[in-house]
N, C-alpha and C. Protein backbone atom coordinates (compact mmCIF):
# COMPACT_ATOMS: atom_id res chain seq x y z
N UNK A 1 87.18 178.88 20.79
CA UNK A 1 85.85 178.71 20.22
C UNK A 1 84.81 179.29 21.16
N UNK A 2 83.51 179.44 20.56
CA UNK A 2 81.87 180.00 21.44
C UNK A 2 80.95 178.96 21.21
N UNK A 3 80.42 179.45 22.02
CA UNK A 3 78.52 178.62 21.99
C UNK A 3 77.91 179.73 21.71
N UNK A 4 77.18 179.35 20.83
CA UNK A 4 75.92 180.40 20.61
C UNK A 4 74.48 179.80 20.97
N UNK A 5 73.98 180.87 21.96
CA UNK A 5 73.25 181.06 22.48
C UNK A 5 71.93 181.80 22.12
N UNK A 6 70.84 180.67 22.56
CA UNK A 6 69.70 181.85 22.02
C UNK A 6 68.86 181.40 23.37
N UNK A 7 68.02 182.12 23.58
CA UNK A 7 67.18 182.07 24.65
C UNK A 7 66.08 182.57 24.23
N UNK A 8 64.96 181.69 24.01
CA UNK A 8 63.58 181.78 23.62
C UNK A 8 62.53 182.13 24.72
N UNK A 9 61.88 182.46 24.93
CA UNK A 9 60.32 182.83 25.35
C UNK A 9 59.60 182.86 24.18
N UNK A 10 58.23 182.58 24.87
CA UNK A 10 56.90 182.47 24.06
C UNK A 10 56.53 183.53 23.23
N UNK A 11 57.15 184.37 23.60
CA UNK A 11 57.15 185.91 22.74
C UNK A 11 57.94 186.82 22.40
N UNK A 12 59.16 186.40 22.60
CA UNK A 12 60.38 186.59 21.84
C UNK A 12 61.58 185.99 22.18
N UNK A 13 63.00 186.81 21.72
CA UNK A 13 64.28 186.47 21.99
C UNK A 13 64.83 187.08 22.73
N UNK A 14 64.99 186.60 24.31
CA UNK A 14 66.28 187.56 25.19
C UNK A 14 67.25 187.61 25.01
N UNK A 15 67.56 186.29 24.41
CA UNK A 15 69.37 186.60 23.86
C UNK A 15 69.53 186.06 22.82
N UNK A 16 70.73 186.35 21.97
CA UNK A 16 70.68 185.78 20.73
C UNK A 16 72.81 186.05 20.32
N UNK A 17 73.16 185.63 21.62
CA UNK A 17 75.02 185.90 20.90
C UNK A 17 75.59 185.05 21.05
N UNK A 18 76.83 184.57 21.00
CA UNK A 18 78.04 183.71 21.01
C UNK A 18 78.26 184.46 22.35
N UNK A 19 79.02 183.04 23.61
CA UNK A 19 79.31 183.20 24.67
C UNK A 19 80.60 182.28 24.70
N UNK A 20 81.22 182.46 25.99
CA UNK A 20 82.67 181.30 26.18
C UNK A 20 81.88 180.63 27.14
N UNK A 21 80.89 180.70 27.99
CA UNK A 21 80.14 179.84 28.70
C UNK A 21 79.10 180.02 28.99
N UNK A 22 78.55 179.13 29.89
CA UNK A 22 76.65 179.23 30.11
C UNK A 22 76.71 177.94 31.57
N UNK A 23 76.06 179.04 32.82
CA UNK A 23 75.37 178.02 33.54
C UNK A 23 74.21 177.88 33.76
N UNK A 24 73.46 176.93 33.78
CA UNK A 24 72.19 176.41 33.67
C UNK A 24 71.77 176.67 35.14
N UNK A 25 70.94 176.45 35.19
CA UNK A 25 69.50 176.17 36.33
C UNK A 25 69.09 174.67 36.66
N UNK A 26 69.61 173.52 35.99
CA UNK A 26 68.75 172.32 35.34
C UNK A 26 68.19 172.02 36.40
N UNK A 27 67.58 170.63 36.57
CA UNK A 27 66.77 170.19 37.58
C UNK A 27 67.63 169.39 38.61
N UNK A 28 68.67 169.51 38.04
CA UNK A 28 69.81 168.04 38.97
C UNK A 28 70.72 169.47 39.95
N UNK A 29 70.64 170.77 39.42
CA UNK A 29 71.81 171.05 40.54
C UNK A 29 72.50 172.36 38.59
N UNK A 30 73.36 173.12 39.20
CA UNK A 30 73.79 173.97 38.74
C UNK A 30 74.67 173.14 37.33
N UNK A 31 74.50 173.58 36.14
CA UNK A 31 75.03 173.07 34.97
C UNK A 31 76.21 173.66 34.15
N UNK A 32 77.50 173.61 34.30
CA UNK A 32 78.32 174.46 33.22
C UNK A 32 78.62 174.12 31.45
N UNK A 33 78.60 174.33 31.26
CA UNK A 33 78.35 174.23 29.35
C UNK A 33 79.76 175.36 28.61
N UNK A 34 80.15 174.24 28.42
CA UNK A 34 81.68 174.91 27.61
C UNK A 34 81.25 174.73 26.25
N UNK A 35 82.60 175.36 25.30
CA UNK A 35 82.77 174.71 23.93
C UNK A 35 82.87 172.77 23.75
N UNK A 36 82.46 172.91 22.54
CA UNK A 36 82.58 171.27 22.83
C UNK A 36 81.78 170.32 23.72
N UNK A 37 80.89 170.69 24.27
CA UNK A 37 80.13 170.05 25.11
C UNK A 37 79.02 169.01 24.12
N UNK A 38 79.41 167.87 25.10
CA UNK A 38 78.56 166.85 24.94
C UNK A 38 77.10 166.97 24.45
N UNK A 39 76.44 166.66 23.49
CA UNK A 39 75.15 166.29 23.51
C UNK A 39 74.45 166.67 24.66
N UNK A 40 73.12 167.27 24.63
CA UNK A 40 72.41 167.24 25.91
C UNK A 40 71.79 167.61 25.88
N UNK A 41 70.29 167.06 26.42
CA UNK A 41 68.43 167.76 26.94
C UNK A 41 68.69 167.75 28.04
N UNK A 42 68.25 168.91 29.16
CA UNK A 42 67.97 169.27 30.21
C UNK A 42 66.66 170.13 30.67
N UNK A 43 66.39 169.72 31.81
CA UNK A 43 64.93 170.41 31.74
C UNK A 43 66.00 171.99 32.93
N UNK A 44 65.34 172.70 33.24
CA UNK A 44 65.57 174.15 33.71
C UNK A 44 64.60 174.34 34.47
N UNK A 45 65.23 174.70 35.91
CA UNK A 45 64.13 174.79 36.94
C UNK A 45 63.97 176.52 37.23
N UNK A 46 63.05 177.51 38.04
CA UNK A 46 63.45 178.78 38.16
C UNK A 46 64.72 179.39 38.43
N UNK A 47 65.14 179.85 38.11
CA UNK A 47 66.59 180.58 38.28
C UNK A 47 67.54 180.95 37.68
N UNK A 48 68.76 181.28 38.37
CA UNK A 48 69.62 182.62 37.56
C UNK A 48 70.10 181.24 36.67
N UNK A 49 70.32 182.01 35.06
CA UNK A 49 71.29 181.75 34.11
C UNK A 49 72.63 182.29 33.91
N UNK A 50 73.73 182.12 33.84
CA UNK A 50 74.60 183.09 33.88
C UNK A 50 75.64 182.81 32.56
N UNK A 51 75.71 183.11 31.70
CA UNK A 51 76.06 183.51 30.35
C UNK A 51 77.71 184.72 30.93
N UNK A 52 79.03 183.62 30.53
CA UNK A 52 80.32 185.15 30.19
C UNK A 52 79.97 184.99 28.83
N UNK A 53 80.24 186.78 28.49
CA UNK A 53 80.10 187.28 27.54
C UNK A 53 81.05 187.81 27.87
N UNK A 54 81.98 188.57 26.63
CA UNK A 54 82.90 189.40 26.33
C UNK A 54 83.93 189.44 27.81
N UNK A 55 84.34 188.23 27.99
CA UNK A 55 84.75 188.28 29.08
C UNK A 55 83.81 189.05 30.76
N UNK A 56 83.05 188.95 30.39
CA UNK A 56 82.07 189.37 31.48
C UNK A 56 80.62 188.50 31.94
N UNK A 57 80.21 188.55 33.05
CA UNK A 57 79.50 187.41 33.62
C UNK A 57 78.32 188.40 33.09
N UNK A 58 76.73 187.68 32.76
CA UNK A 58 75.52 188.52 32.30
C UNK A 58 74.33 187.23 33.44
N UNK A 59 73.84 187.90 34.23
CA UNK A 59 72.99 186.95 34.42
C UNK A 59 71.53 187.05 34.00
N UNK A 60 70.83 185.98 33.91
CA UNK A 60 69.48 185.99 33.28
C UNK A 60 68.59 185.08 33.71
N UNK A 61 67.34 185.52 34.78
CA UNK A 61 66.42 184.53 35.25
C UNK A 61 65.49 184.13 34.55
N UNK A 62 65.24 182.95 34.62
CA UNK A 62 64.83 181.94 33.85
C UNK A 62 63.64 181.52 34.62
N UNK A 63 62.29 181.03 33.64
CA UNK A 63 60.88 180.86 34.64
C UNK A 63 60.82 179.44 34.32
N UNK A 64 61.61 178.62 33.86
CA UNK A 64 61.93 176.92 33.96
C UNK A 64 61.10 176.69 32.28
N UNK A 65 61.99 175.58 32.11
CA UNK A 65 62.08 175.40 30.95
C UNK A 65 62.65 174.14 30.39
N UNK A 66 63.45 174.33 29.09
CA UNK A 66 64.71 173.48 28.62
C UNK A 66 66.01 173.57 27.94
N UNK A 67 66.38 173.06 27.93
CA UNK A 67 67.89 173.80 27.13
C UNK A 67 68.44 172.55 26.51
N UNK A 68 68.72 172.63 25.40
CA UNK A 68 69.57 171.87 24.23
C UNK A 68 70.66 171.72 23.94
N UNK A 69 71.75 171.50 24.22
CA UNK A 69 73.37 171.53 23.78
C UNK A 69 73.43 170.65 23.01
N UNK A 70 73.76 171.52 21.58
CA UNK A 70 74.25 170.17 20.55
C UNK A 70 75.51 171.66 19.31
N UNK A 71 76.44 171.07 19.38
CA UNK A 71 77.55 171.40 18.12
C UNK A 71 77.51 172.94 18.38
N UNK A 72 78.09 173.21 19.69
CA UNK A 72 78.42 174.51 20.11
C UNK A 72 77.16 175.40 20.21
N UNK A 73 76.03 174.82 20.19
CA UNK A 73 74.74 175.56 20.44
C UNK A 73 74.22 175.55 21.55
N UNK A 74 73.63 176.52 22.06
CA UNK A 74 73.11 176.54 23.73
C UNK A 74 71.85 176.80 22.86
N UNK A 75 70.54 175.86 23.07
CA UNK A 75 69.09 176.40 23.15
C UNK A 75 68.13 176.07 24.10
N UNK A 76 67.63 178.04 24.41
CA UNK A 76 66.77 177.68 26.11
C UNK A 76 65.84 178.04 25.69
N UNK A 77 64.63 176.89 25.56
CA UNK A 77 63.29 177.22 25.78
C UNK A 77 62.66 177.63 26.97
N UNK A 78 62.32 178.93 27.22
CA UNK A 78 61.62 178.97 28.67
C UNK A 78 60.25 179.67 28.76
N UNK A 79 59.42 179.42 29.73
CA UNK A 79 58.20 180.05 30.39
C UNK A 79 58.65 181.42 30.25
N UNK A 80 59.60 182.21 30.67
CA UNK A 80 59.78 183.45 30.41
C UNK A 80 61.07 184.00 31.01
N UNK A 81 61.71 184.96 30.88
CA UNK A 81 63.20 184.89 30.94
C UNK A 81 62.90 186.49 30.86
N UNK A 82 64.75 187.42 31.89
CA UNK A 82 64.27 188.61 32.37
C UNK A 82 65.75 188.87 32.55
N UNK A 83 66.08 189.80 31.15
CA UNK A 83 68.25 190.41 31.74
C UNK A 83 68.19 190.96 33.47
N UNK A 84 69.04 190.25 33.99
CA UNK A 84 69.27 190.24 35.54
C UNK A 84 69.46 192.63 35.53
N UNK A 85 70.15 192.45 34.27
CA UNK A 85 70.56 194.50 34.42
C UNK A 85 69.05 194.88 34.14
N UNK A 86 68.29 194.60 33.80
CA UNK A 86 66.52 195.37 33.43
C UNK A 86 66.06 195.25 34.90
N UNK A 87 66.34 194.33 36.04
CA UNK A 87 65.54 193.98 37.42
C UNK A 87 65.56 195.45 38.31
N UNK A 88 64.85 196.38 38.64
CA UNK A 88 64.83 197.37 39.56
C UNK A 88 65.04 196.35 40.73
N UNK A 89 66.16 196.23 41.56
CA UNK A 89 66.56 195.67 43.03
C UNK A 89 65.06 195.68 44.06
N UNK A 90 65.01 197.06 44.20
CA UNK A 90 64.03 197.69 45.70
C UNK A 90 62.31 197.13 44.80
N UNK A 91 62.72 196.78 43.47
CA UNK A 91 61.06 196.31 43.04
C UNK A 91 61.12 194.96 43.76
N UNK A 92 62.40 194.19 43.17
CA UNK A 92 62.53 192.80 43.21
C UNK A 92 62.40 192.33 44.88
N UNK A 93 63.15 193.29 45.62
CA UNK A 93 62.82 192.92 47.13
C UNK A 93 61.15 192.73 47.80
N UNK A 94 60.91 194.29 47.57
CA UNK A 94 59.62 194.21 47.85
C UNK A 94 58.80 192.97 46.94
N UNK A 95 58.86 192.55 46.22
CA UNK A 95 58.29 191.54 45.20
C UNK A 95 58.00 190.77 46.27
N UNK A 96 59.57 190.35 46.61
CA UNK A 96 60.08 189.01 47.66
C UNK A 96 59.42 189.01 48.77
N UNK A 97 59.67 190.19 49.33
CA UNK A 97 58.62 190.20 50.55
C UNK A 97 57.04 190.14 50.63
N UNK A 98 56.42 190.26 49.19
CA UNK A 98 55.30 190.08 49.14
C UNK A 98 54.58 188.70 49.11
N UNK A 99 55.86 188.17 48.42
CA UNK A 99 56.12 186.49 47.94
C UNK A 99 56.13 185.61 49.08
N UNK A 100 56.80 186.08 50.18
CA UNK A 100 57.40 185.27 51.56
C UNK A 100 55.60 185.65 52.33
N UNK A 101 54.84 186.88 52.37
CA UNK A 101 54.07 187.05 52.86
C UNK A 101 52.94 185.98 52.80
N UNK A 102 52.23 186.12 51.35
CA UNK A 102 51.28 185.67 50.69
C UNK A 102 51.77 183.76 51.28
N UNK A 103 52.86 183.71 51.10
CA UNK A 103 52.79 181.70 51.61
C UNK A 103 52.43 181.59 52.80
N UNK A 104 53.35 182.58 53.26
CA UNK A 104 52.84 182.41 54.92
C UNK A 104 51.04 182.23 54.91
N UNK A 105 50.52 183.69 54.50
CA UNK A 105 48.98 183.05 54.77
C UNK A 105 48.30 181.60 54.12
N UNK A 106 49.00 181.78 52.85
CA UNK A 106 48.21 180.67 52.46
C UNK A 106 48.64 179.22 53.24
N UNK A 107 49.52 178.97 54.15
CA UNK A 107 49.75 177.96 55.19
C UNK A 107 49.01 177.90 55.95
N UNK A 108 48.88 179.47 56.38
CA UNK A 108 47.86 179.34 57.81
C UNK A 108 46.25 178.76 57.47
N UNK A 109 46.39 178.94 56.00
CA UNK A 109 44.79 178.34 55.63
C UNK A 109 44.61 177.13 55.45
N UNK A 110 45.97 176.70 54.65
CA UNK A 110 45.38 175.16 54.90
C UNK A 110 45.33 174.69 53.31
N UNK A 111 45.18 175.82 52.51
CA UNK A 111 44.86 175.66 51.05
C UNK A 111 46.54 175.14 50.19
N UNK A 112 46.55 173.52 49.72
CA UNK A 112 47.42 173.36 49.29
C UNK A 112 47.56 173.98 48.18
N UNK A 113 46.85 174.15 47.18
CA UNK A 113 46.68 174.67 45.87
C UNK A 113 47.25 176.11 46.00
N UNK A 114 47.30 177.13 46.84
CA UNK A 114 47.35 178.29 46.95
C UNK A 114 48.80 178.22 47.59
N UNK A 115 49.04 177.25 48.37
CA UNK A 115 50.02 177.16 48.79
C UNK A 115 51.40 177.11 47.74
N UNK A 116 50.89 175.86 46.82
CA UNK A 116 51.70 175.58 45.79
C UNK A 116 51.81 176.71 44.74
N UNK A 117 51.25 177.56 44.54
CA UNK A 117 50.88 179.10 43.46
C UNK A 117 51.94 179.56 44.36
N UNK A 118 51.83 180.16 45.84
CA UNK A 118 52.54 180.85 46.23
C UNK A 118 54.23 180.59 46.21
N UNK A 119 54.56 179.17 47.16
CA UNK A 119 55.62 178.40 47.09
C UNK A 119 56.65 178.90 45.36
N UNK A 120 55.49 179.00 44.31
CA UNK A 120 56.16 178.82 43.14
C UNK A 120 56.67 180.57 43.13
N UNK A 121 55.86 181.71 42.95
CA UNK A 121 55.66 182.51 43.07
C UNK A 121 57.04 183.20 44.17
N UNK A 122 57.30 182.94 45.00
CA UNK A 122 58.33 182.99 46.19
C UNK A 122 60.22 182.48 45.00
N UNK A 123 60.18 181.83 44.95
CA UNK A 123 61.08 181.10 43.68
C UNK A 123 61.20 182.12 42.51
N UNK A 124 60.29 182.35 42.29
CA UNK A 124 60.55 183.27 41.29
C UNK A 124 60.98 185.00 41.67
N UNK A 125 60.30 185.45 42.30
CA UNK A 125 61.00 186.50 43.25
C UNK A 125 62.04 186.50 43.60
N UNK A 126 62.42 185.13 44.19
CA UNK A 126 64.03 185.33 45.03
C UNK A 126 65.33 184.99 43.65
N UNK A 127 64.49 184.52 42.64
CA UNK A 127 65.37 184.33 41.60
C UNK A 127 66.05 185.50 40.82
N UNK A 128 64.33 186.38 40.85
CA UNK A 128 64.58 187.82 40.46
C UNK A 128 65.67 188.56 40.93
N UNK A 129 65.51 188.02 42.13
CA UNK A 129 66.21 189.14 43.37
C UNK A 129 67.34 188.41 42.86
N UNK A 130 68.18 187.91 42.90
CA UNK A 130 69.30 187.59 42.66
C UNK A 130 70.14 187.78 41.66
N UNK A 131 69.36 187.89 40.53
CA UNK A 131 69.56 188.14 39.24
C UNK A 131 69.70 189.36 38.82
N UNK A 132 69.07 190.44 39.65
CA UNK A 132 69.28 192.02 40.32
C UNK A 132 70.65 192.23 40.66
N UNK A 133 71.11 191.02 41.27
CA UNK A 133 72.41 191.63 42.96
C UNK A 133 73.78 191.73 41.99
């Protein structure tokens, strides 16, 4: 048997196929999702999704969200979502390094608010980046 999978954003569909599995992001720690899986709301924190397909691993970063398992259905509502194969690597690095930069200053200032933008901002970069590798 499959799960079918859809993966929502606010402005469209990144995915939309039958998979043999799906790991989550959730908020507790890394999630695997077979056929047959239990009932389940989970919230989705930044990071890689990883969907086998056709016998092959697909990964897909995720900008936090939720996901639904009910009667072989995977549904991920997210902030915004990005096929790990579309990520230019040398963008995603430099991203990262811009990401690691920008906290640093905003520490040295003192500004929690900017801090917390950045902190988030950093997470999402290195998620990118990974989702690249």
């Amino acid at each position: 048997m499959t799960l079918t999978v859809r993966i929502i954003t606010p402005d469209k569909i990144v995915w939309d196929e039958t998979a043999q599995e799906v790991i989550l992001p959730s908020g507790s720690g890394q999630l695997g999702i077979l056929t047959d899986h239990a009932p389940l709301l989970t919230n989705l924190e930044i990071g890689v999704l990883r969907v086998r397909y056709n016998k092959e691993w697909k990964s897909i970063v995720v900008m936090g969200g939720f996901a639904e398992i009910e009667n072989n259905e995977v549904k991920i509502l997210v902030n915004g979502a990005q096929l790990g194969e579309s990520i230019n690597k040398e963008e995603a690095q430099t991203d990262l390094n811009q990401a690691q930069t920008a906290l640093e200053q905003a520490k040295a200032t003192g500004d929690r608010r900017q801090e917390m933008k950045a902190t988030q901002n950093l997470k999402k970069a290195k998620a990118r980046l990974q989702a690249a590798s």
